[in-house]
N, C-alpha and C. Protein backbone atom coordinates (compact mmCIF):
# COMPACT_ATOMS: atom_id res chain seq x y z
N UNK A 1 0.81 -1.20 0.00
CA UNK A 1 0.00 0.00 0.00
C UNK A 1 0.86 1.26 0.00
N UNK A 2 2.21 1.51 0.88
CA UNK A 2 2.99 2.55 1.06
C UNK A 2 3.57 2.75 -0.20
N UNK A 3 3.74 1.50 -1.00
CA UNK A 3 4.06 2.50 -2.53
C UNK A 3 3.11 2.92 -3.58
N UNK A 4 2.08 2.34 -3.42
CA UNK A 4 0.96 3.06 -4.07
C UNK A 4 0.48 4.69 -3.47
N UNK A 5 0.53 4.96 -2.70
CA UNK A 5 0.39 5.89 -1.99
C UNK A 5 1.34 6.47 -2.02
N UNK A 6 2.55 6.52 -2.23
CA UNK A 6 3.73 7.25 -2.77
C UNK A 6 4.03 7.52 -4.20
N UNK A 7 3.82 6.34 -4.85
CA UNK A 7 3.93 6.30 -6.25
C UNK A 7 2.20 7.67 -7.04
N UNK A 8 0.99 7.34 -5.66
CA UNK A 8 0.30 8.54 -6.49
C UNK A 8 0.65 9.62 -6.21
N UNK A 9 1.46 10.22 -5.40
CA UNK A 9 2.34 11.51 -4.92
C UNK A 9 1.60 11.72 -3.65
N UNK A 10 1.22 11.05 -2.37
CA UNK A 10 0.52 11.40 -1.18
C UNK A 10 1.53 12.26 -0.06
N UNK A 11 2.55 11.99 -0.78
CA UNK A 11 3.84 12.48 0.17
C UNK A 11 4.92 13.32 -0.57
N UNK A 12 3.81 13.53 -1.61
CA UNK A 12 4.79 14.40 -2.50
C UNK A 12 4.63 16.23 -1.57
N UNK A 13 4.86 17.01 -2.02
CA UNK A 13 4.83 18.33 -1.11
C UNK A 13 5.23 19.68 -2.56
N UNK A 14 3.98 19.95 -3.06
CA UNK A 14 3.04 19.92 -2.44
C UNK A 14 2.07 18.31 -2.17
N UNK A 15 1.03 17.61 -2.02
CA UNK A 15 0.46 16.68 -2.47
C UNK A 15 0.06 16.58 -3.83
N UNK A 16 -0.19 15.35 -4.37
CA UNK A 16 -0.57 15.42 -5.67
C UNK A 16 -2.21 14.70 -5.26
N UNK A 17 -2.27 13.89 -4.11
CA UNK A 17 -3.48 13.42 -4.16
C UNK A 17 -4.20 13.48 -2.43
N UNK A 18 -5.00 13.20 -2.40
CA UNK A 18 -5.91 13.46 -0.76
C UNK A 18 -6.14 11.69 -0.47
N UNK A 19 -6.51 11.88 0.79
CA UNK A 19 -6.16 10.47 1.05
C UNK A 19 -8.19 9.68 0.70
N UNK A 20 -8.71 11.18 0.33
CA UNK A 20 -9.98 10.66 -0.45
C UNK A 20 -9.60 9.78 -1.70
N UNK A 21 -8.82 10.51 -2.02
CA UNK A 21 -8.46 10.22 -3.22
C UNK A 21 -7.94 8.48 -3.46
N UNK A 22 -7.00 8.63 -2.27
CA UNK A 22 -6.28 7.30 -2.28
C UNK A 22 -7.29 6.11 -2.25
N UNK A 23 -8.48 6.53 -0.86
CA UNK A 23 -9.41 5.31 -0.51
C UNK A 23 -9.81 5.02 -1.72
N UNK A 24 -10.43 5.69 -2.73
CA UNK A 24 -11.49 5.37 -3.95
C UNK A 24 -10.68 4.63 -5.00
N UNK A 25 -9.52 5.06 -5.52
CA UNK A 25 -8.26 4.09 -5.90
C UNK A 25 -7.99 3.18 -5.50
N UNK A 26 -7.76 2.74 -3.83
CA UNK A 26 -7.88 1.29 -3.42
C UNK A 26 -9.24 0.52 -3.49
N UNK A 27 -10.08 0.99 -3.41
CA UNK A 27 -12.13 0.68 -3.10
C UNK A 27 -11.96 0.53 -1.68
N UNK A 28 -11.23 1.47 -0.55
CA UNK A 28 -11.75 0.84 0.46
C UNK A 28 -12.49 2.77 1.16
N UNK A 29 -12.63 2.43 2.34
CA UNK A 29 -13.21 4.02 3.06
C UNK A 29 -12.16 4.81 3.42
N UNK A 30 -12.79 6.06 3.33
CA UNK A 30 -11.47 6.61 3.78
C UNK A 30 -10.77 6.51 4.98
N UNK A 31 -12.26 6.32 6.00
CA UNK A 31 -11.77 6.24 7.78
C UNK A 31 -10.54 4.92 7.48
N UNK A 32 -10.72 3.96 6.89
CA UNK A 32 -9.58 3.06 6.83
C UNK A 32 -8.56 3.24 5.87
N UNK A 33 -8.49 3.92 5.27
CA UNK A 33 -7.39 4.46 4.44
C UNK A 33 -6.70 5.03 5.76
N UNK A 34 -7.01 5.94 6.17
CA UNK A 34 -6.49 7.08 6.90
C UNK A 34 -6.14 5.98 8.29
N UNK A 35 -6.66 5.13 8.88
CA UNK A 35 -6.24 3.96 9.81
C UNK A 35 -4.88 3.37 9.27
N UNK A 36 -5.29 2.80 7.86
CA UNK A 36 -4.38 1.55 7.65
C UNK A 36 -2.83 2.94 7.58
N UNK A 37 -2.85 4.17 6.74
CA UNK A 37 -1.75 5.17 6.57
C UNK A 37 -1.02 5.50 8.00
N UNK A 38 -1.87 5.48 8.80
CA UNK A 38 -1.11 5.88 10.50
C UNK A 38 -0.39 4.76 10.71
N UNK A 39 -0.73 3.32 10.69
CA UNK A 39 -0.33 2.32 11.22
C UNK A 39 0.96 1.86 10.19
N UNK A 40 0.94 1.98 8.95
CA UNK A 40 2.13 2.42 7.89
C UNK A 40 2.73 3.03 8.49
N UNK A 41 2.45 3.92 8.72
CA UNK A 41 3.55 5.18 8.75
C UNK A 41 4.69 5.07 10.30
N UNK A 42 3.36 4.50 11.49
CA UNK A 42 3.82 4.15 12.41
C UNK A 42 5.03 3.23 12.84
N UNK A 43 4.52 2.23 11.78
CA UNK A 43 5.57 0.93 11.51
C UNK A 43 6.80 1.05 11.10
N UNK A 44 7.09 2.18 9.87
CA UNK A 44 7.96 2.95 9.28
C UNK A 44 9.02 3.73 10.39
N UNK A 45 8.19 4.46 10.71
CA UNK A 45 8.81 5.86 11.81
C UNK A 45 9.80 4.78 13.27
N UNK A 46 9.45 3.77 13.27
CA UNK A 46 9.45 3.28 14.36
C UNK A 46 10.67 2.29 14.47
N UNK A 47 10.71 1.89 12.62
CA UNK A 47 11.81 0.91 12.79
C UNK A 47 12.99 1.78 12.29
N UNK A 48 12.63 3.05 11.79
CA UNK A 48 13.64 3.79 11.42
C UNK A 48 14.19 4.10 12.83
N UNK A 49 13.57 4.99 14.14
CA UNK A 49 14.36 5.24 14.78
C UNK A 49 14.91 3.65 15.43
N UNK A 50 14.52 2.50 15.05
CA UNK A 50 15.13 1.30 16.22
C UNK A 50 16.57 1.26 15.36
N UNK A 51 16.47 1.11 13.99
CA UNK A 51 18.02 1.28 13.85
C UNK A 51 18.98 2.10 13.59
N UNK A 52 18.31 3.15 13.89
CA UNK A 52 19.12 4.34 14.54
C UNK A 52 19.82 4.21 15.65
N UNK A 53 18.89 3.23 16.54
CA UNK A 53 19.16 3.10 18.04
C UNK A 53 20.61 1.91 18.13
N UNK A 54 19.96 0.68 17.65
CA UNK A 54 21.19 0.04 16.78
C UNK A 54 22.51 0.42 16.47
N UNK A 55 22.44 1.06 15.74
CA UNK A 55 23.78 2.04 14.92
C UNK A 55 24.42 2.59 16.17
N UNK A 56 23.20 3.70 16.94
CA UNK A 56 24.22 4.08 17.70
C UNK A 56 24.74 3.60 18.90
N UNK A 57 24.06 2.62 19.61
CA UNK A 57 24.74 1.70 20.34
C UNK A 57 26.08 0.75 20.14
N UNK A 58 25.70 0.14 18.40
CA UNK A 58 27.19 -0.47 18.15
C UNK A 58 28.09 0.14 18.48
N UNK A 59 28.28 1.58 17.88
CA UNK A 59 28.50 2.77 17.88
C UNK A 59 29.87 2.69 19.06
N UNK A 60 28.98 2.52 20.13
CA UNK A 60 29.39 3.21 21.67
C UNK A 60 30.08 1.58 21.90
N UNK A 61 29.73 0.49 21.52
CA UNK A 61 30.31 -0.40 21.45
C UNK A 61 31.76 -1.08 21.23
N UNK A 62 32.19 -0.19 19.81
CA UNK A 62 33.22 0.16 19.24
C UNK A 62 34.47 0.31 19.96
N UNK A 63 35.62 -0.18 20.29
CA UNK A 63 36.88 0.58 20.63
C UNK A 63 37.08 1.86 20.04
N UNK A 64 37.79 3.08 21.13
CA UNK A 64 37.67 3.57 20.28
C UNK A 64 39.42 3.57 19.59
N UNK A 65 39.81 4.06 18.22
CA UNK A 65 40.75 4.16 17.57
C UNK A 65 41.99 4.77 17.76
């Protein structure tokens, strides 16, 4: 779904499409468009900062040089 929703420009800036837009393109509602996009996005945001967290722990792990 996150590349369909990217690929129609939802995250483009300005937008190219509304997330009305998106539901009627998938056939589903928007209240769940706009559900299933938080929980995307959530999933996203979340593993980005874990291996951030990762990185910088190895990080501190490291000898340093």
């Amino acid at each position: 779904m996150l590349s369909t929703v990217a690929d129609r420009g939802y995250y483009d800036t300005p937008r190219r499409c509304t997330q009305e837009d998106l539901a009627d393109a998938l056939g589903i509602a928007k209240s769940t468009c706009s559900e299933t996009l938080h929980r995307a996005e959530e999933w996203v945001i979340k593993r980005f900062i874990d291996s951030r967290t990762e990185r910088d722990d190895s990080e501190r792990l490291e000898p340093p040089v």
